[in-house]
PDB file of N, CA and C in Angstrom:
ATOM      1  N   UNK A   1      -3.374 -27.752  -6.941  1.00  0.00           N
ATOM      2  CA  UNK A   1      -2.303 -26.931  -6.416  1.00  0.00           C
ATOM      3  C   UNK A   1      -2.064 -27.327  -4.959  1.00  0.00           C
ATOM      4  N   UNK A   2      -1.036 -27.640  -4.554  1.00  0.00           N
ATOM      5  CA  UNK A   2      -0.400 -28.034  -3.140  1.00  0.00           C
ATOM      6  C   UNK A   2      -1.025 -26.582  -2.517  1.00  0.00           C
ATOM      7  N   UNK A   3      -1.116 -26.958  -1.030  1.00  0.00           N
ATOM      8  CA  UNK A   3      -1.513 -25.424   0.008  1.00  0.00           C
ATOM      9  C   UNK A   3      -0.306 -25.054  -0.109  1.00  0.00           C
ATOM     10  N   UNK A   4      -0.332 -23.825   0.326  1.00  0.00           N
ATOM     11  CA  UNK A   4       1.015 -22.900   0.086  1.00  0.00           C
ATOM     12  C   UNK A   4       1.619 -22.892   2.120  1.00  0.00           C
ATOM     13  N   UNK A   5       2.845 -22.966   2.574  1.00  0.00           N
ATOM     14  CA  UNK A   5       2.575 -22.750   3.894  1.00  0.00           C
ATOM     15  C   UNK A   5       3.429 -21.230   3.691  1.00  0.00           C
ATOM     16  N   UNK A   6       2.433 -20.413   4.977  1.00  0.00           N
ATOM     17  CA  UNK A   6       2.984 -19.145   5.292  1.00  0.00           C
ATOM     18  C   UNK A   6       4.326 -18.842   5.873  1.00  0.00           C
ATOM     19  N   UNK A   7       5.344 -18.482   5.750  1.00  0.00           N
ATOM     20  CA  UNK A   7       6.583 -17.966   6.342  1.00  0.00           C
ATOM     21  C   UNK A   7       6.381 -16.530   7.593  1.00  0.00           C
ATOM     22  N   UNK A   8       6.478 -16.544   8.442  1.00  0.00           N
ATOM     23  CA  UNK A   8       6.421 -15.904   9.560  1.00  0.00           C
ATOM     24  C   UNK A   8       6.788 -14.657   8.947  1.00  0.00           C
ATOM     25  N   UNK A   9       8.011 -14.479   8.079  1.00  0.00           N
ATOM     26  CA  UNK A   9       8.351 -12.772   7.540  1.00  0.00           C
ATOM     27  C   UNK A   9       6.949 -12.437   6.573  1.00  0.00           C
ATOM     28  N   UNK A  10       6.260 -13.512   5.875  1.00  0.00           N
ATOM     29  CA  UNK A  10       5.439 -13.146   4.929  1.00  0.00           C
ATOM     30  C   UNK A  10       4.171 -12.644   5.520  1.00  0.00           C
ATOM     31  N   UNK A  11       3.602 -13.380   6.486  1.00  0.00           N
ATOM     32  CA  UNK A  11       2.763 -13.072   7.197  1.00  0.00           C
ATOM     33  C   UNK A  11       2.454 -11.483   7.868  1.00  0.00           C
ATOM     34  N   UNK A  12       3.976 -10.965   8.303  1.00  0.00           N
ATOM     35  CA  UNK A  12       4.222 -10.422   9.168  1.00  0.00           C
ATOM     36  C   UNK A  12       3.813  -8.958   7.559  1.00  0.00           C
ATOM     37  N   UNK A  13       4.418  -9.245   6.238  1.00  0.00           N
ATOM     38  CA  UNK A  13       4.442  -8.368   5.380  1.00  0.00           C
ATOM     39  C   UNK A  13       2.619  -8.401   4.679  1.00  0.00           C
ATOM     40  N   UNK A  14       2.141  -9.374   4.942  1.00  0.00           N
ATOM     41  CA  UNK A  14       0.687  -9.604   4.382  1.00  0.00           C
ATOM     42  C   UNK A  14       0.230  -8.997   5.263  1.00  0.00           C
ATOM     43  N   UNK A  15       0.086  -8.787   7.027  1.00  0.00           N
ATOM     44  CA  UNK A  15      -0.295  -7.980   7.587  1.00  0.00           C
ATOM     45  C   UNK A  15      -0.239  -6.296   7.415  1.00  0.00           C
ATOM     46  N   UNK A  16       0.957  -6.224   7.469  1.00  0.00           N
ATOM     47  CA  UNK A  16       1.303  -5.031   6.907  1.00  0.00           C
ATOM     48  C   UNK A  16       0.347  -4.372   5.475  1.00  0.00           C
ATOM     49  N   UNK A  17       0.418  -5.375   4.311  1.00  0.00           N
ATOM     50  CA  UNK A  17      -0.442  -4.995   2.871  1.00  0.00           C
ATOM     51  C   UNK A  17      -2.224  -4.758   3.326  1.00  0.00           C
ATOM     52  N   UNK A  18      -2.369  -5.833   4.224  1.00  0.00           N
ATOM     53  CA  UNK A  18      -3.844  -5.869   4.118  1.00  0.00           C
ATOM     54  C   UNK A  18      -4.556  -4.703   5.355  1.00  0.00           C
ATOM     55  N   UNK A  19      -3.384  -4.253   6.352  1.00  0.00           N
ATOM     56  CA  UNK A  19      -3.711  -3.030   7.377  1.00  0.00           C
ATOM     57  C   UNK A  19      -3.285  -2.137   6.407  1.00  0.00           C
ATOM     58  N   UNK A  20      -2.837  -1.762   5.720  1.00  0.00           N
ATOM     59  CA  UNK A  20      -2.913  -0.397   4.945  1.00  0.00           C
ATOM     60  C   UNK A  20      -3.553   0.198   3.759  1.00  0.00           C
ATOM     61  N   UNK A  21      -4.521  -1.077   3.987  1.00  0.00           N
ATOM     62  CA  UNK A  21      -5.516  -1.182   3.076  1.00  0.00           C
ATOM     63  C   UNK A  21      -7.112  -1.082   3.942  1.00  0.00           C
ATOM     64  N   UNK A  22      -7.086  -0.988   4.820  1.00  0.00           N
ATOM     65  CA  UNK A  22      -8.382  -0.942   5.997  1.00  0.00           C
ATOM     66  C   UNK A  22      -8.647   0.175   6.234  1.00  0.00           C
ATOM     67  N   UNK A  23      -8.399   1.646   5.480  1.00  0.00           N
ATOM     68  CA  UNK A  23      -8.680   2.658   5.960  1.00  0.00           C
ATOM     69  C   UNK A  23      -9.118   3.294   4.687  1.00  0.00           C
ATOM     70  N   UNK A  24     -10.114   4.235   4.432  1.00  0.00           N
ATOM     71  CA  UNK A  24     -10.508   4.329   3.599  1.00  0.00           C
ATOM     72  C   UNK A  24      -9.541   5.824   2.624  1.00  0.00           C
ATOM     73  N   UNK A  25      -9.176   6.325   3.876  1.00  0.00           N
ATOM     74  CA  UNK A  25      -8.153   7.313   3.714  1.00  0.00           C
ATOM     75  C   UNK A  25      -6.931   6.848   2.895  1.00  0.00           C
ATOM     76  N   UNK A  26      -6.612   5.910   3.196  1.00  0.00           N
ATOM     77  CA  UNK A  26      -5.614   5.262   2.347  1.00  0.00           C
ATOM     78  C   UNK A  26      -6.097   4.709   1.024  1.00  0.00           C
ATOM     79  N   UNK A  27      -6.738   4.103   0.938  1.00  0.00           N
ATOM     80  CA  UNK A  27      -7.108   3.629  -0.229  1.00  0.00           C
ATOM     81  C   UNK A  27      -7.615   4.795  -1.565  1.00  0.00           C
ATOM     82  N   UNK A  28      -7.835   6.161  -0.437  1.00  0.00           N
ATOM     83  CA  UNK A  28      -8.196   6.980  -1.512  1.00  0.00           C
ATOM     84  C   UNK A  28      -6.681   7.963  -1.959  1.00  0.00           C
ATOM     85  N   UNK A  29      -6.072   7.542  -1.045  1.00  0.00           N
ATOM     86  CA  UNK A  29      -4.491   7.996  -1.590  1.00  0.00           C
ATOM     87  C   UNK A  29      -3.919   7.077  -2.459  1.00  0.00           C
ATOM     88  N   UNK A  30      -3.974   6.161  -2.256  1.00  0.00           N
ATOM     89  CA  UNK A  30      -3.332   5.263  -3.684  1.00  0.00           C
ATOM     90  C   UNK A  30      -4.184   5.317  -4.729  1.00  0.00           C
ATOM     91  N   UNK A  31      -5.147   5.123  -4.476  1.00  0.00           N
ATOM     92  CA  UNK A  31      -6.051   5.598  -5.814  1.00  0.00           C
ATOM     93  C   UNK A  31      -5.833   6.933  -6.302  1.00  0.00           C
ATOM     94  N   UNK A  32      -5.669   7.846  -5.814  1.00  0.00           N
ATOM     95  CA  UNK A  32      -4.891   9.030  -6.009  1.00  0.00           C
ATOM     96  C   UNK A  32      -3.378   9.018  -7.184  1.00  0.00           C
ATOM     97  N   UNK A  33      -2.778   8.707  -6.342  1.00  0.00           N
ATOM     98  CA  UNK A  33      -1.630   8.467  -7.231  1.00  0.00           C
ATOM     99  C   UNK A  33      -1.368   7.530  -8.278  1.00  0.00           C
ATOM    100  N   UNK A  34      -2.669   6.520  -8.388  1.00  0.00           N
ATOM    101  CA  UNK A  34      -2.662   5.125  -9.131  1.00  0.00           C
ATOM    102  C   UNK A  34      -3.386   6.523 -10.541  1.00  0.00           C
ATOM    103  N   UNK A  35      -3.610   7.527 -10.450  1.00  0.00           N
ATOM    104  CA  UNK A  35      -4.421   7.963 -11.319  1.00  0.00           C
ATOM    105  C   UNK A  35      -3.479   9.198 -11.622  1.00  0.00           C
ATOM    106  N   UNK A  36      -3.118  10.141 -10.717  1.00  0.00           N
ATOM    107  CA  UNK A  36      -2.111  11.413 -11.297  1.00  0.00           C
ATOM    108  C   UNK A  36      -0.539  11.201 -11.106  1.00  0.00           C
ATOM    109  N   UNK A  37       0.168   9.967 -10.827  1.00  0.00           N
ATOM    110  CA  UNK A  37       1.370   9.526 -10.465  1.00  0.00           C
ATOM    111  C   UNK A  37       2.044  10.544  -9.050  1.00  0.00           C
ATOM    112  N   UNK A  38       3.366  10.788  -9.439  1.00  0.00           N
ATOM    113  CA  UNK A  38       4.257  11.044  -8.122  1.00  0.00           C
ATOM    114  C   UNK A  38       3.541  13.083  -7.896  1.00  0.00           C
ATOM    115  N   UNK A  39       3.600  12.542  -6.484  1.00  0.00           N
ATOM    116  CA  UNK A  39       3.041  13.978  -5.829  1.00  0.00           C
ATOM    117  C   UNK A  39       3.786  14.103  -4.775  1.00  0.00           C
ATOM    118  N   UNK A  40       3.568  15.568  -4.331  1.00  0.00           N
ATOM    119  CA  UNK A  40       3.961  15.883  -3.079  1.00  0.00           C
ATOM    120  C   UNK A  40       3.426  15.941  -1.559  1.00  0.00           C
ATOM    121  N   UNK A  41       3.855  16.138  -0.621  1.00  0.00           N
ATOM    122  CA  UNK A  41       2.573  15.595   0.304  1.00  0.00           C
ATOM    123  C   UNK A  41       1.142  16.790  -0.022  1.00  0.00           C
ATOM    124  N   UNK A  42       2.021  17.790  -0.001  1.00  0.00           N
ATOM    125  CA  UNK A  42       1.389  19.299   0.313  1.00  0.00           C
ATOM    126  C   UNK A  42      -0.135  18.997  -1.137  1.00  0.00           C
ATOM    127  N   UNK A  43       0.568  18.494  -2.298  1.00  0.00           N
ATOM    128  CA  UNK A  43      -0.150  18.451  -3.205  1.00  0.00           C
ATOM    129  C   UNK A  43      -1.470  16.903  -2.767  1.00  0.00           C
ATOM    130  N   UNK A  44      -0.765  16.115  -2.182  1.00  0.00           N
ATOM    131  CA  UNK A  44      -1.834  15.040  -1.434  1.00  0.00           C
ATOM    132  C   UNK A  44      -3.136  15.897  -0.430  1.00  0.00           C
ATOM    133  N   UNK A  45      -2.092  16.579   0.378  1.00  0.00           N
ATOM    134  CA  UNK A  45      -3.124  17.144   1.560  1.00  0.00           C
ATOM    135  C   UNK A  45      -4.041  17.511   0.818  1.00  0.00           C
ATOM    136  N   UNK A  46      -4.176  18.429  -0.271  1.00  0.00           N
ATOM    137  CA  UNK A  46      -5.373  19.328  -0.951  1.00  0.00           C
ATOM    138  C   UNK A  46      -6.160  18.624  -1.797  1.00  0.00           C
ATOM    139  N   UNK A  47      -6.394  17.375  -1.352  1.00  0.00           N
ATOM    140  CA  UNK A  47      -7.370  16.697  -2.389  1.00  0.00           C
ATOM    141  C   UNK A  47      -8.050  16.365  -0.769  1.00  0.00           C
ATOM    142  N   UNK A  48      -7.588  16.569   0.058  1.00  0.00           N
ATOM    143  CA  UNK A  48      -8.139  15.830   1.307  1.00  0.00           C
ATOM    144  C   UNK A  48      -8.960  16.961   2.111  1.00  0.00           C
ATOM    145  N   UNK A  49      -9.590  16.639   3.286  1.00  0.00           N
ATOM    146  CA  UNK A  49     -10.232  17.680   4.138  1.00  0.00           C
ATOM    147  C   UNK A  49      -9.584  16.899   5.603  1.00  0.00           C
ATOM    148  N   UNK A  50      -8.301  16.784   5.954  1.00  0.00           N
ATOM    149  CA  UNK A  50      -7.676  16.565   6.846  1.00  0.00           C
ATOM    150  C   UNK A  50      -6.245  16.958   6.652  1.00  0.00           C
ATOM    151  N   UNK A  51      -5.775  17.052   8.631  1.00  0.00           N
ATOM    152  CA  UNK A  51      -4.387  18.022   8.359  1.00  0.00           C
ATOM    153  C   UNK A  51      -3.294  17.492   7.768  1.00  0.00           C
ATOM    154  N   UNK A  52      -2.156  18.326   6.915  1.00  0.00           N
ATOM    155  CA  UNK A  52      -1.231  17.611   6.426  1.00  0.00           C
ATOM    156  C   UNK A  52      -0.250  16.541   7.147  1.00  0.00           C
ATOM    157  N   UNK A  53      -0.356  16.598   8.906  1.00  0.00           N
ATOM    158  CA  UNK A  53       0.089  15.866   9.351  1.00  0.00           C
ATOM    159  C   UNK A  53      -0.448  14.243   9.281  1.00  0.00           C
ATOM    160  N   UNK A  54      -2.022  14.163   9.785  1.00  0.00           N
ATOM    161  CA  UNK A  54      -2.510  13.404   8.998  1.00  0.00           C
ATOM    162  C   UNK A  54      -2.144  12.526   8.235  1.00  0.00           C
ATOM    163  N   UNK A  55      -2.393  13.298   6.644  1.00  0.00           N
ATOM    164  CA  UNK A  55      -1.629  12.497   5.293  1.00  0.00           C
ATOM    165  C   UNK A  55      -0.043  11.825   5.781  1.00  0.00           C
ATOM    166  N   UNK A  56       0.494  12.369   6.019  1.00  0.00           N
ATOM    167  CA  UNK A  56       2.274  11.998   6.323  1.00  0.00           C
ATOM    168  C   UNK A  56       2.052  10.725   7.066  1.00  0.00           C
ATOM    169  N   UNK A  57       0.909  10.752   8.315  1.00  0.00           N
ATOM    170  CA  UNK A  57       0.844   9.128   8.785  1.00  0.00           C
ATOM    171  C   UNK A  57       0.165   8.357   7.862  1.00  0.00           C
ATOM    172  N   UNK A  58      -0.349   8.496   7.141  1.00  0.00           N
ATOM    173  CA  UNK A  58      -1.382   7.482   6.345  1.00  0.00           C
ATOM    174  C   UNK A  58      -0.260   6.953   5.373  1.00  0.00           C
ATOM    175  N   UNK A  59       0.627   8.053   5.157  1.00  0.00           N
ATOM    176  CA  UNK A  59       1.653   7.827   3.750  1.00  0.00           C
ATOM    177  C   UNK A  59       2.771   7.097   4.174  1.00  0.00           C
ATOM    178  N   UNK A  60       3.115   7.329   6.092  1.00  0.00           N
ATOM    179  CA  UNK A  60       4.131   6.255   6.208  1.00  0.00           C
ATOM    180  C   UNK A  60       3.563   5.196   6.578  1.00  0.00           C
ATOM    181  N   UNK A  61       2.219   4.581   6.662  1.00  0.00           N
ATOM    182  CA  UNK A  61       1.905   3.214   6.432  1.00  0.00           C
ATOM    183  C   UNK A  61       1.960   2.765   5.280  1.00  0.00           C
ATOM    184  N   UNK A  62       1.685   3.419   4.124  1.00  0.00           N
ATOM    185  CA  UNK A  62       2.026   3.042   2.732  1.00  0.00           C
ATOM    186  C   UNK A  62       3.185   2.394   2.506  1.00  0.00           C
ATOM    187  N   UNK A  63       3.863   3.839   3.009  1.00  0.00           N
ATOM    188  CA  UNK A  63       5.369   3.484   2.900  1.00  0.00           C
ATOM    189  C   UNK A  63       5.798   2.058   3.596  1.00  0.00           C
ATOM    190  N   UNK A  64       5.471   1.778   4.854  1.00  0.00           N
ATOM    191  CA  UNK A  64       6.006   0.578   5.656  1.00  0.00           C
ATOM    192  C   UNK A  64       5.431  -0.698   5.108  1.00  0.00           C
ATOM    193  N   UNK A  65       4.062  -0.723   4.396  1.00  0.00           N
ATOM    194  CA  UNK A  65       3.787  -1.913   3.558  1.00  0.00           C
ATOM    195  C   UNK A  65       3.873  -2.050   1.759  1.00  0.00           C
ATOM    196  N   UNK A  66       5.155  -0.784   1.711  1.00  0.00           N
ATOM    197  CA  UNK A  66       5.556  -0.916   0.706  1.00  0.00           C
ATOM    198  C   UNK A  66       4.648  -0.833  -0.624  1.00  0.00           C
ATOM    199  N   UNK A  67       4.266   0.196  -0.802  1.00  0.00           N
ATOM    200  CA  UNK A  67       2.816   0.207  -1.690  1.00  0.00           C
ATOM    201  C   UNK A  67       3.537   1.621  -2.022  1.00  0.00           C
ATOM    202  N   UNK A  68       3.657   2.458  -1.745  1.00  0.00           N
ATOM    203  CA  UNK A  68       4.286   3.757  -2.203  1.00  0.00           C
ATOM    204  C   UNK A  68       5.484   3.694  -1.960  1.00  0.00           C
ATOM    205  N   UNK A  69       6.578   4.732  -3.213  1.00  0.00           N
ATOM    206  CA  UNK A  69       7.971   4.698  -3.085  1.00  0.00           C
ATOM    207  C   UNK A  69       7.851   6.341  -2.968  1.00  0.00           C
ATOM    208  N   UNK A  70       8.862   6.782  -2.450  1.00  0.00           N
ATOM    209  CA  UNK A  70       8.768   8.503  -1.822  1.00  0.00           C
ATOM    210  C   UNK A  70      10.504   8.929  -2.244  1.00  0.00           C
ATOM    211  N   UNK A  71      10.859   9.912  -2.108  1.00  0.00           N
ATOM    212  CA  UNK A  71      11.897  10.473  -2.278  1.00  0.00           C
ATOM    213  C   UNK A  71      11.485  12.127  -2.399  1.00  0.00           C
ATOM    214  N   UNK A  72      12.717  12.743  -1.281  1.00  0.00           N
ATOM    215  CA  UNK A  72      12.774  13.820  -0.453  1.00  0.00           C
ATOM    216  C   UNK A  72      13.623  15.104  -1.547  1.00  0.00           C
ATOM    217  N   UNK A  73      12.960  16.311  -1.758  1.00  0.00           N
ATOM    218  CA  UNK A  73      13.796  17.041  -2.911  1.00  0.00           C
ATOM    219  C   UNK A  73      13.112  18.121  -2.449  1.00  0.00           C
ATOM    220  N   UNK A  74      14.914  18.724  -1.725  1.00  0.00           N
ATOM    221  CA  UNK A  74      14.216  19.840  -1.153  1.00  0.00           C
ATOM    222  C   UNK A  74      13.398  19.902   0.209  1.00  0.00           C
ATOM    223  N   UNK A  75      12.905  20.346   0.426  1.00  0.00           N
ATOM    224  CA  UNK A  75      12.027  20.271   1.501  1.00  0.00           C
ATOM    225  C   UNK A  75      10.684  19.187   1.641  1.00  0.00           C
ATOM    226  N   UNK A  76      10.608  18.846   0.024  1.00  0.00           N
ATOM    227  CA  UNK A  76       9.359  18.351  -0.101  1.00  0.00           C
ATOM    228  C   UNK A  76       9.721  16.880  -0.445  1.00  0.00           C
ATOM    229  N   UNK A  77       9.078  16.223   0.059  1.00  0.00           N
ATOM    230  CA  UNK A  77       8.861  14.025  -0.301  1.00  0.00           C
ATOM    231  C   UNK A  77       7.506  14.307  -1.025  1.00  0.00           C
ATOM    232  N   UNK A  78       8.108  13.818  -2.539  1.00  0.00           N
ATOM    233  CA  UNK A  78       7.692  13.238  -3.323  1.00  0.00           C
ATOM    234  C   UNK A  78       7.352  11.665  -3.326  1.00  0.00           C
ATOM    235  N   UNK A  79       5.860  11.509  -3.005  1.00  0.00           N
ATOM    236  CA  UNK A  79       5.542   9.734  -3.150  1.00  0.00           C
ATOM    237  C   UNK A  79       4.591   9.135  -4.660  1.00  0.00           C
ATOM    238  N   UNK A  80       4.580   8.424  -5.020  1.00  0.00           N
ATOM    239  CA  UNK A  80       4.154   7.776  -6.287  1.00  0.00           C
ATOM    240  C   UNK A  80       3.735   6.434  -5.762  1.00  0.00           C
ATOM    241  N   UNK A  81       3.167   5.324  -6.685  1.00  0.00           N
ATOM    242  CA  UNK A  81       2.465   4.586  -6.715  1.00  0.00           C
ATOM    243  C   UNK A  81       3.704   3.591  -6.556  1.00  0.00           C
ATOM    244  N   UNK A  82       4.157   1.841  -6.027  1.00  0.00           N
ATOM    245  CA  UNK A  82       4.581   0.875  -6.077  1.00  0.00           C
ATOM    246  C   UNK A  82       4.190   0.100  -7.090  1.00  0.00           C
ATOM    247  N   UNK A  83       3.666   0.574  -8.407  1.00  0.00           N
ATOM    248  CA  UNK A  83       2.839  -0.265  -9.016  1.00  0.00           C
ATOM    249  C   UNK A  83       3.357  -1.974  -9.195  1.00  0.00           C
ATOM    250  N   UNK A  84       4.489  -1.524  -9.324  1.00  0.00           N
ATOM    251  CA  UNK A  84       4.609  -3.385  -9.613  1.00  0.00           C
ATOM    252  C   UNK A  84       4.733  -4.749  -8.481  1.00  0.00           C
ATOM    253  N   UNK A  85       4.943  -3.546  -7.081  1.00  0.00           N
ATOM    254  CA  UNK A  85       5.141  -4.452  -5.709  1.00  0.00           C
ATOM    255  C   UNK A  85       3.561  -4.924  -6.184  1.00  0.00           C
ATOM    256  N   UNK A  86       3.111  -4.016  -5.597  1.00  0.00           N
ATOM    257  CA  UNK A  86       1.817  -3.637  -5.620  1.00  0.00           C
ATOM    258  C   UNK A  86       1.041  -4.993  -5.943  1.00  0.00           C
ATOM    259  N   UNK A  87       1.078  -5.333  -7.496  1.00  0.00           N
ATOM    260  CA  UNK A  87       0.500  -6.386  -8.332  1.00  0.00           C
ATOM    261  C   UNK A  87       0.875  -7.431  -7.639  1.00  0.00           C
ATOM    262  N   UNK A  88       2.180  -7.780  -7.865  1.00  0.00           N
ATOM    263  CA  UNK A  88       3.393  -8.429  -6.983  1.00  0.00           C
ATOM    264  C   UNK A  88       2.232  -9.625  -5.927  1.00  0.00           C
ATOM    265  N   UNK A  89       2.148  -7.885  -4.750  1.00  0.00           N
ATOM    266  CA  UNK A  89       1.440  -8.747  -3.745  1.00  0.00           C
ATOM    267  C   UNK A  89       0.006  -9.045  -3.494  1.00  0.00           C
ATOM    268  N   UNK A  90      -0.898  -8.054  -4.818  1.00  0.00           N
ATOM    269  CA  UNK A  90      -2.065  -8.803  -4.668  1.00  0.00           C
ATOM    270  C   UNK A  90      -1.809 -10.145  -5.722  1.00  0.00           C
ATOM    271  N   UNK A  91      -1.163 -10.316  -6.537  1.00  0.00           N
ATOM    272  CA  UNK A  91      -1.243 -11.791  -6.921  1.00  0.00           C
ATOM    273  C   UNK A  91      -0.700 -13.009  -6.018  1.00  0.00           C
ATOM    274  N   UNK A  92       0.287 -12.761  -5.120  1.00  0.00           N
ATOM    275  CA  UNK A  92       0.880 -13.752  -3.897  1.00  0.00           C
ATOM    276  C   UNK A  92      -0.484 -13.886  -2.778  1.00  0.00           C
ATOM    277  N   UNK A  93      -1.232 -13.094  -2.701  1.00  0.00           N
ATOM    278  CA  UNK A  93      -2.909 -13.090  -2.415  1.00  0.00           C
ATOM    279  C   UNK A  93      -3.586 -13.989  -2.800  1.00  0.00           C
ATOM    280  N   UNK A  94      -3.728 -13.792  -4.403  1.00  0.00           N
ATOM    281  CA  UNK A  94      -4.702 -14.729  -5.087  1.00  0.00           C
ATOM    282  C   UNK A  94      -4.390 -15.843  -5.380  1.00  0.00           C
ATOM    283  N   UNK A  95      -2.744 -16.347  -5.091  1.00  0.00           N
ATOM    284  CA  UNK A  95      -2.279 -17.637  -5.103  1.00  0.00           C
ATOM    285  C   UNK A  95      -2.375 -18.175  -3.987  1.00  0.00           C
ATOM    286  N   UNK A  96      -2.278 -17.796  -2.758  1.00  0.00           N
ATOM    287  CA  UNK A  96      -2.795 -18.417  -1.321  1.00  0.00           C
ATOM    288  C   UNK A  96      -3.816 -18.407  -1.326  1.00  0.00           C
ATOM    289  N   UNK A  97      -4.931 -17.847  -1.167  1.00  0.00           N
ATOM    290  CA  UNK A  97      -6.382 -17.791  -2.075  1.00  0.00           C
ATOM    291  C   UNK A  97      -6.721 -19.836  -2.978  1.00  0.00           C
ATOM    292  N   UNK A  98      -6.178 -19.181  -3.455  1.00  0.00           N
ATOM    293  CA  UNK A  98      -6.330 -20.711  -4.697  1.00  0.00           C
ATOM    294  C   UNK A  98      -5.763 -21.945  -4.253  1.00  0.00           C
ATOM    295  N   UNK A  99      -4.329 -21.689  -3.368  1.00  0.00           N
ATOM    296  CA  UNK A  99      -3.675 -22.870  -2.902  1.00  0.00           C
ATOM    297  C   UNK A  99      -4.417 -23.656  -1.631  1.00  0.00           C
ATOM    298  N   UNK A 100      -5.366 -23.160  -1.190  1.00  0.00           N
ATOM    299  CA  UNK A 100      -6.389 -23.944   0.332  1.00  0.00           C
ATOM    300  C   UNK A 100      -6.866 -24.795  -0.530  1.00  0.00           C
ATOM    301  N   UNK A 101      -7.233 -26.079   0.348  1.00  0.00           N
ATOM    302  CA  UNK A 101      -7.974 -27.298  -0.029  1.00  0.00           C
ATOM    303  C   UNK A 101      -9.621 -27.051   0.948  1.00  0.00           C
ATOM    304  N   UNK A 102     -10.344 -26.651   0.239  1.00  0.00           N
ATOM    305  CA  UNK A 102     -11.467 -26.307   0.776  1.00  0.00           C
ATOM    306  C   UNK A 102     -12.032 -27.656   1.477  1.00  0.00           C
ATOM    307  N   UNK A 103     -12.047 -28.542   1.002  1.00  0.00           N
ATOM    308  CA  UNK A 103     -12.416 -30.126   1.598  1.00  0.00           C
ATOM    309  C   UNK A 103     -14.087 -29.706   1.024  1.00  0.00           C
ATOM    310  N   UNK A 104     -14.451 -29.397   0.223  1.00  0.00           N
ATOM    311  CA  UNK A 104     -16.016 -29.434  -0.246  1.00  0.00           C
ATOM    312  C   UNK A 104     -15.933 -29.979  -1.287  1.00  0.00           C
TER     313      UNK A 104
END
């Protein structure tokens, strides 16, 4: 497999996937929703022992690396899982991954 070269927007979006993945808080929110689908925040906060403001930042990093899709009804944003970005970009992962020439 040829090395793959990085594009400056991709980079900039792989940063984004792999920082919103460095917190453990997050990871237990997508796992969250990877398991009971679309929720509300209020219904997020109560699985947690932190304030609902909190959750809302953890959820707009989701949101900004595109891993959760949200929509507002009512007073309340409803967010759910990205499942297919999601795959999407851990497989564009495991193909840069595979595309290095290790030289061993």
């Amino acid at each position: 497999m040829e090395p793959q070269e990085i594009k400056p927007n991709d980079i900039n979006s792989i940063t984004r996937f792999l920082t919103a993945f460095g917190d453990p808080t997050r990871i237990r929110i997508v796992t969250l929703l990877g398991n009971k689908g679309r929720l509300n925040v209020g219904e997020i906060a109560g699985e947690f022992e932190i304030s609902r403001p909190a959750i809302s930042h953890h959820l707009k990093i989701l949101r900004d690396a595109r891993i959760v899709d949200h929509k507002k009804r009512g007073q309340e944003v409803y967010y759910w899982l990205a499942r297919e970005r999601l795959a999407t970009n851990f497989r564009a992962l495991a193909d840069l991954a595979t595309s290095f020439n290790h030289g061993d």
